[in-house]
PDB file of N, CA and C in Angstrom:
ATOM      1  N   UNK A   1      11.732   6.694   1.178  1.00  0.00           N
ATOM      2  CA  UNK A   1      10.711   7.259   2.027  1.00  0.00           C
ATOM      3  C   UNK A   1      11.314   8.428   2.809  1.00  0.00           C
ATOM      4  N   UNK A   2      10.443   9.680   3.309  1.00  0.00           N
ATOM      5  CA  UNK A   2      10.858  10.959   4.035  1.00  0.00           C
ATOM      6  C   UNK A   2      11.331  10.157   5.189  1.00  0.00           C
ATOM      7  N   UNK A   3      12.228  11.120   5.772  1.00  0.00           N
ATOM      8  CA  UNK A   3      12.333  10.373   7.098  1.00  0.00           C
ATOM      9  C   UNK A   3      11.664  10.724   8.404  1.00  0.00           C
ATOM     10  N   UNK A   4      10.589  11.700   8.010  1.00  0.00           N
ATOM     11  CA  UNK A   4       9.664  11.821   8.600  1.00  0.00           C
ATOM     12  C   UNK A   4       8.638  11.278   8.795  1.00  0.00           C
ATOM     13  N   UNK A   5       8.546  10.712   7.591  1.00  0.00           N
ATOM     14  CA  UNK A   5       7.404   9.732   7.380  1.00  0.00           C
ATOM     15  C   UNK A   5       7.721   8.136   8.180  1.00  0.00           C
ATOM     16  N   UNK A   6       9.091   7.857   8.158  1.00  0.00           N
ATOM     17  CA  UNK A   6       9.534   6.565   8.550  1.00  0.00           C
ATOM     18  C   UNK A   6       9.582   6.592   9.717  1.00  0.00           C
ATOM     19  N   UNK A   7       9.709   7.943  10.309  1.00  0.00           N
ATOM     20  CA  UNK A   7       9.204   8.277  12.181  1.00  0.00           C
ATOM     21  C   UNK A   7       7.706   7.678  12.357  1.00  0.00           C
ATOM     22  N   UNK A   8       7.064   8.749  11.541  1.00  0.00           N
ATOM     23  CA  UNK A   8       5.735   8.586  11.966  1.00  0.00           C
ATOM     24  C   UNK A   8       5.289   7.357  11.657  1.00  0.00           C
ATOM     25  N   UNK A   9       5.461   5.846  10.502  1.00  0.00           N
ATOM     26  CA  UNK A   9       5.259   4.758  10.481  1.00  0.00           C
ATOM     27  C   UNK A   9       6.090   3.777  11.834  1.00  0.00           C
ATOM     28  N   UNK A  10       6.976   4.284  12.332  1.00  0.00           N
ATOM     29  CA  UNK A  10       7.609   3.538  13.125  1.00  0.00           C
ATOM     30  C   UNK A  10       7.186   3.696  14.697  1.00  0.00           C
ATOM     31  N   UNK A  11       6.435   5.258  14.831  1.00  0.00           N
ATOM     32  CA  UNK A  11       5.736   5.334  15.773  1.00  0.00           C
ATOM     33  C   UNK A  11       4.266   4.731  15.786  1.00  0.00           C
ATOM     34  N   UNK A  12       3.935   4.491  14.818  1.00  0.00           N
ATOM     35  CA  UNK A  12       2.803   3.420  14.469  1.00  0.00           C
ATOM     36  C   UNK A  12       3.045   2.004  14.988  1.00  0.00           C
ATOM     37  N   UNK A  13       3.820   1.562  14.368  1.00  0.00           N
ATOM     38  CA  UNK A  13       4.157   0.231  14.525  1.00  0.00           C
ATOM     39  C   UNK A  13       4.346  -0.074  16.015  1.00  0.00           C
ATOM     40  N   UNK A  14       5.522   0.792  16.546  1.00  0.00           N
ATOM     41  CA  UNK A  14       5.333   0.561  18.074  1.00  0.00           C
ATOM     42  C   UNK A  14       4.333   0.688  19.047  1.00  0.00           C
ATOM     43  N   UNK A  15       3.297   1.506  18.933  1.00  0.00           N
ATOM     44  CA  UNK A  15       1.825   2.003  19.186  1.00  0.00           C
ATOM     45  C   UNK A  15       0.930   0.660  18.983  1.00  0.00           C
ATOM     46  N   UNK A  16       1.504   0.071  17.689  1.00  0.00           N
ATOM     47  CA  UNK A  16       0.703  -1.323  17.672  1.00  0.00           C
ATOM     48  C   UNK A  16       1.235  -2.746  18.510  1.00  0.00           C
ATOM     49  N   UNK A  17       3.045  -2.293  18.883  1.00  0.00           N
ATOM     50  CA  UNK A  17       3.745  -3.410  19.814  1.00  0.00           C
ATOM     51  C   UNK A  17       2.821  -3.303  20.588  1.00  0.00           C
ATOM     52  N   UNK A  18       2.464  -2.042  21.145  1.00  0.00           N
ATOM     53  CA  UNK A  18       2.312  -1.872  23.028  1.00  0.00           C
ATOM     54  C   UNK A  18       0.397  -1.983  23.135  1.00  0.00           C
ATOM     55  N   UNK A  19      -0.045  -1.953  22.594  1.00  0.00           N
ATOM     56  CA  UNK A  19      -1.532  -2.649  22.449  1.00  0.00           C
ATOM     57  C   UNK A  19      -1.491  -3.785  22.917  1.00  0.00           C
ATOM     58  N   UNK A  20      -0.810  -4.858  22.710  1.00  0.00           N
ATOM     59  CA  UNK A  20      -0.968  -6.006  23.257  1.00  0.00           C
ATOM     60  C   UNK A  20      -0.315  -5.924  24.689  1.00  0.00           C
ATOM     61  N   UNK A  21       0.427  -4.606  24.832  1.00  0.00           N
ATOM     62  CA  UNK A  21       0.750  -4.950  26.395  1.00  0.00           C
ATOM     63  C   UNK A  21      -0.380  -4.002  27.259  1.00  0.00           C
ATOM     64  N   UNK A  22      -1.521  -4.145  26.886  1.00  0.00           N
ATOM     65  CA  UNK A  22      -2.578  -3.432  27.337  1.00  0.00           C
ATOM     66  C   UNK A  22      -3.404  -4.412  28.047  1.00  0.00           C
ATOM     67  N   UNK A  23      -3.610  -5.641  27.169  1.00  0.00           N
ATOM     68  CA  UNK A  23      -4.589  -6.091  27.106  1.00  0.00           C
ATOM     69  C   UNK A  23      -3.893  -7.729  27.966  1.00  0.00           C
ATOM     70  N   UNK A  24      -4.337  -7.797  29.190  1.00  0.00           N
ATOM     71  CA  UNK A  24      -3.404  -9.044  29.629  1.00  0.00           C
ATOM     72  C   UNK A  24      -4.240 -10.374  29.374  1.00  0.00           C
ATOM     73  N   UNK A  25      -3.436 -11.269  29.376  1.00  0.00           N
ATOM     74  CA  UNK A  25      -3.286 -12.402  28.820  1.00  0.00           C
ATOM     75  C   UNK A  25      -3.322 -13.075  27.012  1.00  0.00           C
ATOM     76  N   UNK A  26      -4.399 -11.590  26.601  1.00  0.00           N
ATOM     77  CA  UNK A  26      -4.876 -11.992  24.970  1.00  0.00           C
ATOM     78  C   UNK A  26      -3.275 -11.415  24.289  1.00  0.00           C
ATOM     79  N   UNK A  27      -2.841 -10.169  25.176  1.00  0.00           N
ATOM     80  CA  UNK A  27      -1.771  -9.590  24.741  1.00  0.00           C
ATOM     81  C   UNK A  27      -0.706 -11.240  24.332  1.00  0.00           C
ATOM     82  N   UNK A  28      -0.285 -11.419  25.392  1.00  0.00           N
ATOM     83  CA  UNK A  28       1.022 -12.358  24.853  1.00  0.00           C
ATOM     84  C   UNK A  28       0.167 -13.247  23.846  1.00  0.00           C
ATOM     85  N   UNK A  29      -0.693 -13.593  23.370  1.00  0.00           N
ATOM     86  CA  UNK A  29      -0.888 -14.498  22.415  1.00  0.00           C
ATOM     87  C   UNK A  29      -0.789 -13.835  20.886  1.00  0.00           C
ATOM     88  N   UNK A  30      -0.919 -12.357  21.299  1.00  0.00           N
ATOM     89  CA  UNK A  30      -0.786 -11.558  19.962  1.00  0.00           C
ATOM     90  C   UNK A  30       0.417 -11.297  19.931  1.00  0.00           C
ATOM     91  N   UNK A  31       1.237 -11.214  20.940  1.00  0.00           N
ATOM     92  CA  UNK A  31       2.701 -10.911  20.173  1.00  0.00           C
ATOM     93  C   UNK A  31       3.597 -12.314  19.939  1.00  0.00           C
ATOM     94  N   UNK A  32       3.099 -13.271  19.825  1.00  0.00           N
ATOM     95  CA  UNK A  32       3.228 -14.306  19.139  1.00  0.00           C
ATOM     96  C   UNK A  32       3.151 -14.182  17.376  1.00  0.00           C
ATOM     97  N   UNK A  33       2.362 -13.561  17.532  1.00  0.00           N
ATOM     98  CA  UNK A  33       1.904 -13.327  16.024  1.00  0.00           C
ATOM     99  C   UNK A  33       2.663 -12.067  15.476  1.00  0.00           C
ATOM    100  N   UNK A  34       2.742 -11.364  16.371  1.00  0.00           N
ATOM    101  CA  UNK A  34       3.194  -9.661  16.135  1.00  0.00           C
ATOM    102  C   UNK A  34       5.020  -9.369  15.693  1.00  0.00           C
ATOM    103  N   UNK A  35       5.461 -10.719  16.413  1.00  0.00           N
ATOM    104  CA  UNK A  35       6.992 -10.394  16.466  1.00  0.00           C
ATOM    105  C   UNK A  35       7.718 -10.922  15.243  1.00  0.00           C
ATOM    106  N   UNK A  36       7.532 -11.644  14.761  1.00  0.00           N
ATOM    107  CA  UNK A  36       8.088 -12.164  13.443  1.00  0.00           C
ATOM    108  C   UNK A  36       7.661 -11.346  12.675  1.00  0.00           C
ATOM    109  N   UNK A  37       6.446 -10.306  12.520  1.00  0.00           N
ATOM    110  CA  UNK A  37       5.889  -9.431  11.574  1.00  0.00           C
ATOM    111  C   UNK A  37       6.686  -8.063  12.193  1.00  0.00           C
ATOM    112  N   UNK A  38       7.046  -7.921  13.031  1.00  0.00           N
ATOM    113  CA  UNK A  38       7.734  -6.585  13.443  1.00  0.00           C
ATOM    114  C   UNK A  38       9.139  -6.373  12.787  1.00  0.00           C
ATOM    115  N   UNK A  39       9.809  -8.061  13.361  1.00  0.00           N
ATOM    116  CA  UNK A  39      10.831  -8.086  13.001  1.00  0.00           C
ATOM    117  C   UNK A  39      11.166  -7.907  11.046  1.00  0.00           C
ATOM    118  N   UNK A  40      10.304  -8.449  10.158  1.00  0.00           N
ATOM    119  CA  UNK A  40       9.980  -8.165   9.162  1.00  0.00           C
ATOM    120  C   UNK A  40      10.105  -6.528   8.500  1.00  0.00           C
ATOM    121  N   UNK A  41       9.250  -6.418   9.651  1.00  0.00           N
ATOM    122  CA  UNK A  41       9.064  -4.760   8.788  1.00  0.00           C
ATOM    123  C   UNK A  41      10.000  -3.690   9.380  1.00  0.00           C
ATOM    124  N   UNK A  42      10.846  -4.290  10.454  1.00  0.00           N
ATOM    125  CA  UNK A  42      12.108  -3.526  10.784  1.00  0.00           C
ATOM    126  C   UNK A  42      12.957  -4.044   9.624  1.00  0.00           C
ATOM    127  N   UNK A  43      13.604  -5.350   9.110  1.00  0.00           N
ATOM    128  CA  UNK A  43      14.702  -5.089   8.318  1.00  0.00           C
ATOM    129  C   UNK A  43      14.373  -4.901   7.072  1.00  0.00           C
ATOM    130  N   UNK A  44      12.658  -4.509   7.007  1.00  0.00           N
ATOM    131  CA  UNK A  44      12.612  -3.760   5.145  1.00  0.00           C
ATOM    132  C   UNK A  44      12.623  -2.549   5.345  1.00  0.00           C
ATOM    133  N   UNK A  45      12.088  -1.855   6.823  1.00  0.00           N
ATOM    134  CA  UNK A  45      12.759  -0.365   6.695  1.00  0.00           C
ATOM    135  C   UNK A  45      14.105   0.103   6.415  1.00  0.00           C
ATOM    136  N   UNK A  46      14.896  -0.630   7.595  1.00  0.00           N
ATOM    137  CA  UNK A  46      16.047  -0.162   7.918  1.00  0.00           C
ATOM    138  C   UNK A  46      17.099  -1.277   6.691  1.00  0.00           C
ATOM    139  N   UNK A  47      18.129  -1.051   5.927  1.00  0.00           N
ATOM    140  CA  UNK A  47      18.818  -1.510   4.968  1.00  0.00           C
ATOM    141  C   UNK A  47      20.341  -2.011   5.923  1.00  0.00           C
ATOM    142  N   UNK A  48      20.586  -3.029   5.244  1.00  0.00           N
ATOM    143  CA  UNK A  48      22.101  -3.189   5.333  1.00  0.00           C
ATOM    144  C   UNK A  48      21.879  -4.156   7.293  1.00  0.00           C
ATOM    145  N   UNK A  49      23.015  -4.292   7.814  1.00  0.00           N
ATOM    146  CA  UNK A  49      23.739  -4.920   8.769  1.00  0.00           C
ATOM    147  C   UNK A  49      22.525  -4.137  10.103  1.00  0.00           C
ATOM    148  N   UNK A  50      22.798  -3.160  10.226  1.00  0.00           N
ATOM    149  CA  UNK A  50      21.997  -2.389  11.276  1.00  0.00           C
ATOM    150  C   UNK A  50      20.557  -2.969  11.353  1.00  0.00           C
ATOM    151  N   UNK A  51      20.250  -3.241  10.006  1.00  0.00           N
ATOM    152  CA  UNK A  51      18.632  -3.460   9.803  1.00  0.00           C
ATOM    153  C   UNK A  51      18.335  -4.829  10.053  1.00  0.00           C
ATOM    154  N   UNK A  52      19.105  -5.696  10.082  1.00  0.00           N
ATOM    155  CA  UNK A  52      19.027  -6.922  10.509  1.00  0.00           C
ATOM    156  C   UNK A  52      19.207  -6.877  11.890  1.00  0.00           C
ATOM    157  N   UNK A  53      20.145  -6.241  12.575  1.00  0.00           N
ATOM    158  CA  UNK A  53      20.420  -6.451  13.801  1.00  0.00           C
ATOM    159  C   UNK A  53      19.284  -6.018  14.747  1.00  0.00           C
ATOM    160  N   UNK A  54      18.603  -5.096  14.217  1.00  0.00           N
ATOM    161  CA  UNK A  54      17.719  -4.177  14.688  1.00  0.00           C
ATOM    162  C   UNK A  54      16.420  -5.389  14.320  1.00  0.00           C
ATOM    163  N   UNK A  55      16.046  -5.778  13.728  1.00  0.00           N
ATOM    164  CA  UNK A  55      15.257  -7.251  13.462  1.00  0.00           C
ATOM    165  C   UNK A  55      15.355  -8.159  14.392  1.00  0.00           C
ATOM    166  N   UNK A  56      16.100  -8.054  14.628  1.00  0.00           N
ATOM    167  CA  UNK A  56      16.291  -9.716  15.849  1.00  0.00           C
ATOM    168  C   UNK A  56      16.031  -9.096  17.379  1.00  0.00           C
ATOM    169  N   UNK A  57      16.358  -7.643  17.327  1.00  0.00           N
ATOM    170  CA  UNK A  57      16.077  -6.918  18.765  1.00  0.00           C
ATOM    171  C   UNK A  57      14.498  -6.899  18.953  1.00  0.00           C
ATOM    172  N   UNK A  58      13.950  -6.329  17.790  1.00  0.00           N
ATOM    173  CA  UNK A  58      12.656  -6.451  17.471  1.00  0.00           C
ATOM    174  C   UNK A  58      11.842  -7.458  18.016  1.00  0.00           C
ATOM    175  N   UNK A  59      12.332  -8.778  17.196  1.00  0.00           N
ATOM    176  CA  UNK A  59      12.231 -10.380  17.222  1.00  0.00           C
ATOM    177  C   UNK A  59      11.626 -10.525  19.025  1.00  0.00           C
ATOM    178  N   UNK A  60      12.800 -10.060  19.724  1.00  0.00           N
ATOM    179  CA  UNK A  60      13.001 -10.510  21.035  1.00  0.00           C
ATOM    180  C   UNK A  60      12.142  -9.793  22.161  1.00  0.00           C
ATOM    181  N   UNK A  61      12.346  -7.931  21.670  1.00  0.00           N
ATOM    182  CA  UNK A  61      11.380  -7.568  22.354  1.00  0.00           C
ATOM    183  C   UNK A  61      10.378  -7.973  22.328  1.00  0.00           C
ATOM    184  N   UNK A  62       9.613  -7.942  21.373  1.00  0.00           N
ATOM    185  CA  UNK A  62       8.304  -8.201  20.979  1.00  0.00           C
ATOM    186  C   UNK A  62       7.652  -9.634  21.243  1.00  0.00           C
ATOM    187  N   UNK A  63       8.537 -10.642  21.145  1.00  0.00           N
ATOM    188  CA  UNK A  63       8.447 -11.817  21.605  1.00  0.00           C
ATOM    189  C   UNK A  63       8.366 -12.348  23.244  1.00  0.00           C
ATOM    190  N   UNK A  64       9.120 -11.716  24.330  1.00  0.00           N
ATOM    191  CA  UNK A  64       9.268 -11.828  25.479  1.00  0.00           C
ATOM    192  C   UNK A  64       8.512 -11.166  26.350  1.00  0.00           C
ATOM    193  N   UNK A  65       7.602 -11.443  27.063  1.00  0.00           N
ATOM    194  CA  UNK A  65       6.697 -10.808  27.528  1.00  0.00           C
ATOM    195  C   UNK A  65       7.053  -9.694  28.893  1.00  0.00           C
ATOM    196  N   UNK A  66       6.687  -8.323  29.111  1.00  0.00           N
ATOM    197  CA  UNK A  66       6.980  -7.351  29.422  1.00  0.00           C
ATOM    198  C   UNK A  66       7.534  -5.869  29.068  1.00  0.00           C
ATOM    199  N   UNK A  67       8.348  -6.483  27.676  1.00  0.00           N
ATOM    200  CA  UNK A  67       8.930  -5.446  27.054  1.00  0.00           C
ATOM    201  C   UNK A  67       8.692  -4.766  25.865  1.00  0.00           C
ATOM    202  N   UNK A  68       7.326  -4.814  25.681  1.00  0.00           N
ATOM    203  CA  UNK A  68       6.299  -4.495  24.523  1.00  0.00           C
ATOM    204  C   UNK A  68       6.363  -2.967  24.871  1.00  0.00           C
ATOM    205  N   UNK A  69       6.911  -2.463  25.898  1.00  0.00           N
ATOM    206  CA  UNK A  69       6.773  -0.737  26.290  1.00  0.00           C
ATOM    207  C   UNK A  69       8.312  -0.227  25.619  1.00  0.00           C
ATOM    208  N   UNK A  70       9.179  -0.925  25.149  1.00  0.00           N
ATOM    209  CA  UNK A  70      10.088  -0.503  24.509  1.00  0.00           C
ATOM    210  C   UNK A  70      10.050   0.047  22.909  1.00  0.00           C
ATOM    211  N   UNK A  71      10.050   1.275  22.579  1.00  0.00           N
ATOM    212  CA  UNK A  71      10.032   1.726  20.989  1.00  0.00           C
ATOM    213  C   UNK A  71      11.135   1.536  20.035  1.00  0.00           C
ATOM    214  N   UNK A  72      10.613   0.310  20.333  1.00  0.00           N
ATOM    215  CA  UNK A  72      12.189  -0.163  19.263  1.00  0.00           C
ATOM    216  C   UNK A  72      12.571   0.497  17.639  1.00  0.00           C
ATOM    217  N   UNK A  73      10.869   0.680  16.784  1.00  0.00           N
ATOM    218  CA  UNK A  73      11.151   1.363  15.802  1.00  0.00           C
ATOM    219  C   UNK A  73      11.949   2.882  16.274  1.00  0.00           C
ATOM    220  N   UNK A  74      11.215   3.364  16.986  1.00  0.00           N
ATOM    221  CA  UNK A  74      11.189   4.735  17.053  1.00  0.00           C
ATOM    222  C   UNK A  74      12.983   4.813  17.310  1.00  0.00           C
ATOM    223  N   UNK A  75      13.601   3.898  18.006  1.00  0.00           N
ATOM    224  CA  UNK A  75      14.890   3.957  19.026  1.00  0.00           C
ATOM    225  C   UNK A  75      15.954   3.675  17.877  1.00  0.00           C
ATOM    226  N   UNK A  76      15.068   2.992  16.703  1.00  0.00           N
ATOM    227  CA  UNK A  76      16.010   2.672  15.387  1.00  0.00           C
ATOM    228  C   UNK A  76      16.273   3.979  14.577  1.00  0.00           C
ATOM    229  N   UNK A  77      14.840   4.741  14.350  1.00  0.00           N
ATOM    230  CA  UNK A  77      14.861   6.016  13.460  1.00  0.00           C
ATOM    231  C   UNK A  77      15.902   7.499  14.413  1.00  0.00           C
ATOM    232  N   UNK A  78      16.072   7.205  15.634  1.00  0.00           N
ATOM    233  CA  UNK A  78      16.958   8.161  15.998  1.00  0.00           C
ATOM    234  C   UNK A  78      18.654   7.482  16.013  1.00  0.00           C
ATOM    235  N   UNK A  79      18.583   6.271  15.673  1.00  0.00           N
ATOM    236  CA  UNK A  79      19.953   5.427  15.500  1.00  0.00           C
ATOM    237  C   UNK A  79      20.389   6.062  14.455  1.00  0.00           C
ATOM    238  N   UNK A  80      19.790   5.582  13.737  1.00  0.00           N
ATOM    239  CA  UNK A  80      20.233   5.725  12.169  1.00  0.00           C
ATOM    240  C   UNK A  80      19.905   7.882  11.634  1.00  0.00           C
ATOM    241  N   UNK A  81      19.006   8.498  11.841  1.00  0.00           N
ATOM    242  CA  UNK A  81      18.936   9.358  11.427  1.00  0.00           C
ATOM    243  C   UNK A  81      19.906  10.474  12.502  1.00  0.00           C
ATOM    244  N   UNK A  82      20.028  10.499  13.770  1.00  0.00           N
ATOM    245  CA  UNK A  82      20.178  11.565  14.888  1.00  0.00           C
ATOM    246  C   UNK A  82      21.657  10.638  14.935  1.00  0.00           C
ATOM    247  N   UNK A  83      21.733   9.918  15.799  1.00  0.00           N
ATOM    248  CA  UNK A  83      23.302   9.191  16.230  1.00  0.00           C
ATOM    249  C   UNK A  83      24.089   8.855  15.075  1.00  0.00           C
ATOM    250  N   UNK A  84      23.868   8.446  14.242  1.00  0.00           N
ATOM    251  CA  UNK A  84      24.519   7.612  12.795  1.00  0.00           C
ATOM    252  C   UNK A  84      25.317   9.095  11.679  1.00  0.00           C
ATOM    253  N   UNK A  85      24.315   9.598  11.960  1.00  0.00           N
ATOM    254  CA  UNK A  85      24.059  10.756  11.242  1.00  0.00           C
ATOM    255  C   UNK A  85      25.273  11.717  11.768  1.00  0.00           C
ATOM    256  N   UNK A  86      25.342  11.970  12.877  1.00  0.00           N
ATOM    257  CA  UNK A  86      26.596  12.769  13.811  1.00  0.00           C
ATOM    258  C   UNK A  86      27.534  12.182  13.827  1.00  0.00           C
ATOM    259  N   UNK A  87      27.813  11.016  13.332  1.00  0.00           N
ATOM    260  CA  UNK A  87      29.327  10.157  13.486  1.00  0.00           C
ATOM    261  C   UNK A  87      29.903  10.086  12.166  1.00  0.00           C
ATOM    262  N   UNK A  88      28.980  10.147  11.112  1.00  0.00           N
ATOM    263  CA  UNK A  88      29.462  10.681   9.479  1.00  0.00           C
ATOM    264  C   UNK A  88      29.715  11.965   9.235  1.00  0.00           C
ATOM    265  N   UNK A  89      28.772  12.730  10.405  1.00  0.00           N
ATOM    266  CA  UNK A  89      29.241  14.240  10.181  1.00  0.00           C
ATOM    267  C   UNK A  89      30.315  14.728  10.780  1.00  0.00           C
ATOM    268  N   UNK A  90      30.860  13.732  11.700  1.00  0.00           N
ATOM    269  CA  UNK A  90      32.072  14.471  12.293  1.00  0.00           C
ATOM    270  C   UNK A  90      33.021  13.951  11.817  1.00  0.00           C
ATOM    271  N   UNK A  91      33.236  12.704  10.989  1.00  0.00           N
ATOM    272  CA  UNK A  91      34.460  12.461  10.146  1.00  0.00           C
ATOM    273  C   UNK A  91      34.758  13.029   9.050  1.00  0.00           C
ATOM    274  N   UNK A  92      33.976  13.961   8.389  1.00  0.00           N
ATOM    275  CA  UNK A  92      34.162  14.636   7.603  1.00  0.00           C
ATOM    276  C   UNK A  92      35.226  16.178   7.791  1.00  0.00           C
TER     277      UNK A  92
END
């Protein structure tokens, strides 16, 4: 996938975390439902060790009520593309 495209799906996804932190009380019953599916579709984006780890952060945000305002996809796609990306380029 572009990795533009995996921005703009990941800014989706988080857009759909923070909906339930809109809506109080129905919210935490949806991210009951929401966080095991987040965590999901974080470690089929993201591959390898990172993508798991980044799954369970997912898991937790999304699970614990208050921190549904955190962009965890979005905070993954500048991990891996912007930070990750500058630490391979400078060992070269």
């Amino acid at each position: 996938m572009n990795k533009y495209k995996l921005l703009g799906l990941g800014m989706l996804l988080d857009a759909i975390g923070m909906v339930s932190f809109v809506i109080p009380g129905f919210g935490e019953f949806t991210d009951i439902v929401w966080a095991p599916i987040s965590a999901l579709l974080m470690t089929k984006l993201y591959d390898g060790k990172a993508g798991k780890v980044a799954g369970v952060i997912t898991l937790l945000e999304e699970g614990l009520p208050g921190l549904d305002i955190i962009p965890t996809f979005t905070i993954m796609w500048f991990y891996t593309y912007v930070f990750s990306a500058q630490k391979s380029y400078n060992k070269a």
